[in-house]
C-alpha atoms as a PDB file:
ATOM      1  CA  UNK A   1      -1.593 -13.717  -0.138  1.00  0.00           C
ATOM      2  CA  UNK A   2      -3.230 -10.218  -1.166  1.00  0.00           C
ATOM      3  CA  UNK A   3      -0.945  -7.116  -0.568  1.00  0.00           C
ATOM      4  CA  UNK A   4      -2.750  -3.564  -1.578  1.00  0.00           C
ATOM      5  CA  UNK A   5      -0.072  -0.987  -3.177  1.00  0.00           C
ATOM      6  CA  UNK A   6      -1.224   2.230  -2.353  1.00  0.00           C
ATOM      7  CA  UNK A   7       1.217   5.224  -4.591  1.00  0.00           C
ATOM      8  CA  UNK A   8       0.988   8.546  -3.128  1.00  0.00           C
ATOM      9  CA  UNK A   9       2.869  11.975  -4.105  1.00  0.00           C
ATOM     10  CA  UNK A  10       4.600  13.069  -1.026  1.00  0.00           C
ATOM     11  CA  UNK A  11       5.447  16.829  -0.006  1.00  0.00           C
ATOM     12  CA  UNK A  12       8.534  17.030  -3.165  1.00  0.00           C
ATOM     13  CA  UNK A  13       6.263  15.422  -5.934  1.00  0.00           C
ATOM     14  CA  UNK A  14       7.882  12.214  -5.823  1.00  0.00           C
ATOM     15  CA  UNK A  15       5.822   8.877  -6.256  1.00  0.00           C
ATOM     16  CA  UNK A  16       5.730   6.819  -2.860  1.00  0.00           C
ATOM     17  CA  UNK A  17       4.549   3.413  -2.350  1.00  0.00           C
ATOM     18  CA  UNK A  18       2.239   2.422   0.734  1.00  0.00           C
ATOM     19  CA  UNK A  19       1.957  -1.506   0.613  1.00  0.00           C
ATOM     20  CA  UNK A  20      -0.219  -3.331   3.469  1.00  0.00           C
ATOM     21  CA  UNK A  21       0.278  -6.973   3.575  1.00  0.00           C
ATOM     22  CA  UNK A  22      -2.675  -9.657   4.184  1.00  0.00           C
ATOM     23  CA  UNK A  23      -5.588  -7.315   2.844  1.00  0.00           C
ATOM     24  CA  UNK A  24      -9.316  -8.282   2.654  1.00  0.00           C
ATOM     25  CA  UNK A  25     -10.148  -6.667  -0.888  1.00  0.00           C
ATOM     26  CA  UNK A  26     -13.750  -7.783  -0.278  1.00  0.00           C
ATOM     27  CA  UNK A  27     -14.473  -5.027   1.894  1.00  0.00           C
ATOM     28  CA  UNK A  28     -12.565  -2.236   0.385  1.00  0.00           C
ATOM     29  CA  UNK A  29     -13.948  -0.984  -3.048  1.00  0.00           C
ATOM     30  CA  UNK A  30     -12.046   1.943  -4.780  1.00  0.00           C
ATOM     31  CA  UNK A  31     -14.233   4.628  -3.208  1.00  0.00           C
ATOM     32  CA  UNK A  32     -13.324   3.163  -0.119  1.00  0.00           C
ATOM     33  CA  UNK A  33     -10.155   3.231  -1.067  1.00  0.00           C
ATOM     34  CA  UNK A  34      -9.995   6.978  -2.279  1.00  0.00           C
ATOM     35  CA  UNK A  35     -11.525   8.000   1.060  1.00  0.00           C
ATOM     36  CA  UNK A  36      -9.285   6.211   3.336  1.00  0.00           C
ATOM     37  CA  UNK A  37      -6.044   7.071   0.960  1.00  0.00           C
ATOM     38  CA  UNK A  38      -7.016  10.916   1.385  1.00  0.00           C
ATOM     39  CA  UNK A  39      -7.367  10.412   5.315  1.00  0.00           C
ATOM     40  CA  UNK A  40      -4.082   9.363   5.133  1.00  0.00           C
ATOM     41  CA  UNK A  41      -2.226  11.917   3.143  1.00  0.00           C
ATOM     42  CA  UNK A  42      -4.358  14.530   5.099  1.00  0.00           C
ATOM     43  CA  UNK A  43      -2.997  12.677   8.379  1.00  0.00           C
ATOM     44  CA  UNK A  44       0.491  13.512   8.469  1.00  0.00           C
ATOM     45  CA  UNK A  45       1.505  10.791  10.209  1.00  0.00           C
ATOM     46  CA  UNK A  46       3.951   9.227   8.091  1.00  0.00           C
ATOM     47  CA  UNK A  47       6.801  11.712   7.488  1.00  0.00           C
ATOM     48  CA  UNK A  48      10.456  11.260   6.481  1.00  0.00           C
ATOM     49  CA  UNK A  49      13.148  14.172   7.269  1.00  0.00           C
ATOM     50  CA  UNK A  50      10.079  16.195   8.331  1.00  0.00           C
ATOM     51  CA  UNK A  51       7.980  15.979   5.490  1.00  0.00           C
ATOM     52  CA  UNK A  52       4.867  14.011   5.009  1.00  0.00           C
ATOM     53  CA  UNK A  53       5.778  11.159   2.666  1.00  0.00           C
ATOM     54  CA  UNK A  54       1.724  10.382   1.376  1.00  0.00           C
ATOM     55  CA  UNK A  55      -0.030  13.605   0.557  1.00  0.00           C
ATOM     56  CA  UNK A  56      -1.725  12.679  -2.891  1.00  0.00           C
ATOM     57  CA  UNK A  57      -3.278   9.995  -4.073  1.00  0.00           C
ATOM     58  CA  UNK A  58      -2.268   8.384  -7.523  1.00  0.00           C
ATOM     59  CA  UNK A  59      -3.547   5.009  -7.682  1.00  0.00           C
ATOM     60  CA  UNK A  60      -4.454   1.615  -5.646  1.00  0.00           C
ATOM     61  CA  UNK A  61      -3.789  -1.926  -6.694  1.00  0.00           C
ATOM     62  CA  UNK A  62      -4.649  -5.386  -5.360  1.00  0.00           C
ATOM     63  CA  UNK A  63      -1.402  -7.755  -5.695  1.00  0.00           C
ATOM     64  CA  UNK A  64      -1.764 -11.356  -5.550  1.00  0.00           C
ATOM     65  CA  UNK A  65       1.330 -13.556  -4.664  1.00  0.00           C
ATOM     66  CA  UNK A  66       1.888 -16.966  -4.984  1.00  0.00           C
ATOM     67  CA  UNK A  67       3.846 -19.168  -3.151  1.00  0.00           C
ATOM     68  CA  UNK A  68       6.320 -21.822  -4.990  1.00  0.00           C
ATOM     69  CA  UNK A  69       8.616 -23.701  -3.048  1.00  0.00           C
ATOM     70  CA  UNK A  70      11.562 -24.366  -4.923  1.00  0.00           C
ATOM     71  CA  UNK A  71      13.385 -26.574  -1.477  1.00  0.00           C
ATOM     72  CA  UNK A  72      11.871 -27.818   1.555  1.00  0.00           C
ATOM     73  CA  UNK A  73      14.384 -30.296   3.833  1.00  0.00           C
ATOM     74  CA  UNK A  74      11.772 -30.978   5.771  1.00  0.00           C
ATOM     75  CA  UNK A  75      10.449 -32.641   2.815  1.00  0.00           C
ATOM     76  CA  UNK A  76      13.478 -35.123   2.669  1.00  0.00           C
END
């Protein structure tokens, strides 16, 4: 599974992490990326205790995760 970590400043400076499971990363290159990160922290739609919580970009990343099943009864 791909996840994209998206880390935004929000309105006090702090570092905040958008993550958006079950991402194509073929179709989003990092200008892509910027644009649609700025739309977002220009959005205000995500806001905790009335402030927005992404207003600056800082960085994107593509995580990969495995899966490794340690127990499976179904297997038994």
């Amino acid at each position: 599974m791909k996840a994209l970590n998206m880390v935004f400043k929000n309105a006090l400076g702090a570092r905040q992490t958008l993550k958006v499971s079950y991402i194509n990363a073929d179709e989003l290159d990092a200008d892509t990326l910027r644009e649609k990160m700025e739309a977002i922290g220009q959005s205000g739609v995500f806001t905790k205790d009335g402030l927005p919580m992404y207003t600056t970009p800082i960085s994107a990343s593509y995580v990969d995760t495995q899966e490794h099943v340690v127990y499976d009864a179904t297997q038994e």
